[in-house]
Protein backbone atom coordinates (compact mmCIF):
# COMPACT_ATOMS: atom_id res chain seq x y z
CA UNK A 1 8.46 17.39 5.80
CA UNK A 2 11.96 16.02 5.67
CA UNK A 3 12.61 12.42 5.11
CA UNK A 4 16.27 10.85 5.70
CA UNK A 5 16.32 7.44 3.67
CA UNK A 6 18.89 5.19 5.04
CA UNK A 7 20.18 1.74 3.29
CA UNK A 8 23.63 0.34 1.92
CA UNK A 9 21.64 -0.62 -1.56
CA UNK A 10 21.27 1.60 -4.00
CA UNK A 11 18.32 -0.27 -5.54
CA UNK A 12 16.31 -0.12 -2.43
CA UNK A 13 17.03 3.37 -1.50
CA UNK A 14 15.86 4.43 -5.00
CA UNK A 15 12.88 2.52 -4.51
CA UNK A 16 12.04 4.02 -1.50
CA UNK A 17 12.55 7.99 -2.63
CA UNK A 18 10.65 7.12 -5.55
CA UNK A 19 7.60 5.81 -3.44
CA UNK A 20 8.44 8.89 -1.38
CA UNK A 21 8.16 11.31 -4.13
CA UNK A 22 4.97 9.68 -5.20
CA UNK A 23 3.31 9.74 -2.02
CA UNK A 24 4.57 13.04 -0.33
CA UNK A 25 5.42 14.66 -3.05
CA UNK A 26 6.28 17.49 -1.39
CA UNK A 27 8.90 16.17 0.94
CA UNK A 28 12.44 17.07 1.03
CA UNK A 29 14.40 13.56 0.59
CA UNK A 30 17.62 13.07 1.91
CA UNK A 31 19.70 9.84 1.95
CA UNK A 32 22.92 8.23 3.41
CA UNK A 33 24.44 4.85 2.78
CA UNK A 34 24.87 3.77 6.61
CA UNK A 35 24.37 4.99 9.98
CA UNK A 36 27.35 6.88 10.61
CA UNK A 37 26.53 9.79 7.29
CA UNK A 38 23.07 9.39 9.21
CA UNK A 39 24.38 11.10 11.66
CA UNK A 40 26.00 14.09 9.78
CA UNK A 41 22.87 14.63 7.66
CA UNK A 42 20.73 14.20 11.00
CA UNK A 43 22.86 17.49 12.48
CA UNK A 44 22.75 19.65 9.76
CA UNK A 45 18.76 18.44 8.43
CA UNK A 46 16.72 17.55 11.73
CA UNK A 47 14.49 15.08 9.45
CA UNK A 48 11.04 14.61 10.56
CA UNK A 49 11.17 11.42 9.48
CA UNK A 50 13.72 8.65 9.26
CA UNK A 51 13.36 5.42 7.33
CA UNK A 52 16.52 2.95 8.03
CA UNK A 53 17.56 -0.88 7.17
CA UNK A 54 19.10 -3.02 9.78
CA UNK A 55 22.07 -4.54 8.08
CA UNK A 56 24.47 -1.92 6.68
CA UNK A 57 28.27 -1.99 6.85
CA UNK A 58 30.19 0.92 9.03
CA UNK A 59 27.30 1.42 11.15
CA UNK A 60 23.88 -0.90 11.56
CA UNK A 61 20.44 0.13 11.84
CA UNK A 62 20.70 -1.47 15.51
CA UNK A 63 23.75 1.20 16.41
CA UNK A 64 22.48 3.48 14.45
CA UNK A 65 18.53 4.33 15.98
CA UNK A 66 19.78 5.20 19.46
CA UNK A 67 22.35 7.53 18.32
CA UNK A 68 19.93 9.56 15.88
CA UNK A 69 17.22 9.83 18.35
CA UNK A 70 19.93 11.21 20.93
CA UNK A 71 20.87 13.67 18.44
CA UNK A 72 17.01 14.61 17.45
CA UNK A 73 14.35 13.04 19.91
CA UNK A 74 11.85 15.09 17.62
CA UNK A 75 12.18 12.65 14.34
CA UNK A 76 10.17 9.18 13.63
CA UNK A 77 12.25 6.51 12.61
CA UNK A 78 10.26 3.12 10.58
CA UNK A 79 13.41 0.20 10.08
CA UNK A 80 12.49 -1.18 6.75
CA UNK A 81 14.29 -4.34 6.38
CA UNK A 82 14.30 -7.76 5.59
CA UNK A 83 14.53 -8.91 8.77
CA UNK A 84 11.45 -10.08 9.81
CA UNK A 85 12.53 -11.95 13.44
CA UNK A 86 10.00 -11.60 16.25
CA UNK A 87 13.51 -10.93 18.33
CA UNK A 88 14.55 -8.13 15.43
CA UNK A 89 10.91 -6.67 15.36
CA UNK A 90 11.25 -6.04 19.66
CA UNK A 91 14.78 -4.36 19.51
CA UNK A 92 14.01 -1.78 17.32
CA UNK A 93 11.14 -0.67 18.95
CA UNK A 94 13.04 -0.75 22.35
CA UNK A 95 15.54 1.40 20.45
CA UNK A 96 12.82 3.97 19.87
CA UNK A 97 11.76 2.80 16.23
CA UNK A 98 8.03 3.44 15.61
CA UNK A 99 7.77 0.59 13.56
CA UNK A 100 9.28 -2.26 11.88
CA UNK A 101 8.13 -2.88 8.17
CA UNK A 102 9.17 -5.76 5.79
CA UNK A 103 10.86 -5.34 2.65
CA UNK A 104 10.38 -5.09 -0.12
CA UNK A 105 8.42 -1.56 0.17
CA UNK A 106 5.79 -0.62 -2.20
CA UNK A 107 3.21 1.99 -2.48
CA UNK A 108 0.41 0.80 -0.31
CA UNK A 109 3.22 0.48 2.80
CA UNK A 110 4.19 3.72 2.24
CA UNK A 111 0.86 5.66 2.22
CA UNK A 112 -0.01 3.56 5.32
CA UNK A 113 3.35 4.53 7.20
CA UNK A 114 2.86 8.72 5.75
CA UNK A 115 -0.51 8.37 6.88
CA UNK A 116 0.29 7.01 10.81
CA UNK A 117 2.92 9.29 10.77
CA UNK A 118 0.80 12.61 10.14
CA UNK A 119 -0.89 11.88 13.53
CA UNK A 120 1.66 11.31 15.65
């Protein structure tokens, strides 16, 4: 499986690939700092699985989702973010997010998202 981590902060994409290693251990992780490299890396690695934040600069989470599902309909995007907003939580999934998860991450979050994510 390939998983394309993306998030302006360093600290939380590190936290995330670490989790990700843990978890899946055999996953290929890729990352990108906003929505726009997204989109490169989504050409040239078709990820199975995309994990995203909502506030980035150059391109948002919100721009971003539509776009990357255009490109691959195949992948699974989860927004991880601290937006927590009943009104945040409903536009993502109308952008074709499968979920919406709160930051921070941690382990238990991640095994639950892996796990609903091997039976889709």
């Amino acid at each position: 499986m390939t998983c394309l981590v993306i998030d302006d902060s360093k600290f939380a994409r590190l936290m995330l690939t670490t989790l990700l290693e843990e978890y899946s251990p055999h996953s290929k992780i890729i990352q990108a700092t906003n929505g726009l490299e997204a989109i490169q890396m989504v050409k040239e690695e078709k990820p199975d699985l995309i994990f995203i934040d909502l506030t980035m600069p150059t391109m948002d989470g919100y721009e971003a989702i539509p776009k990357l599902l255009k490109l691959y309909p195949n992948t699974h995007i989860a927004v991880i973010t601290a937006d927590i907003q009943e009104k945040a939580q409903q536009k993502v999934i109308e952008l074709g997010a499968k979920m919406h998860i709160e930051k921070p991450i941690n382990g238990k979050k991640i095994e639950n998202i892996l796990k609903i994510f091997e039976n889709l």
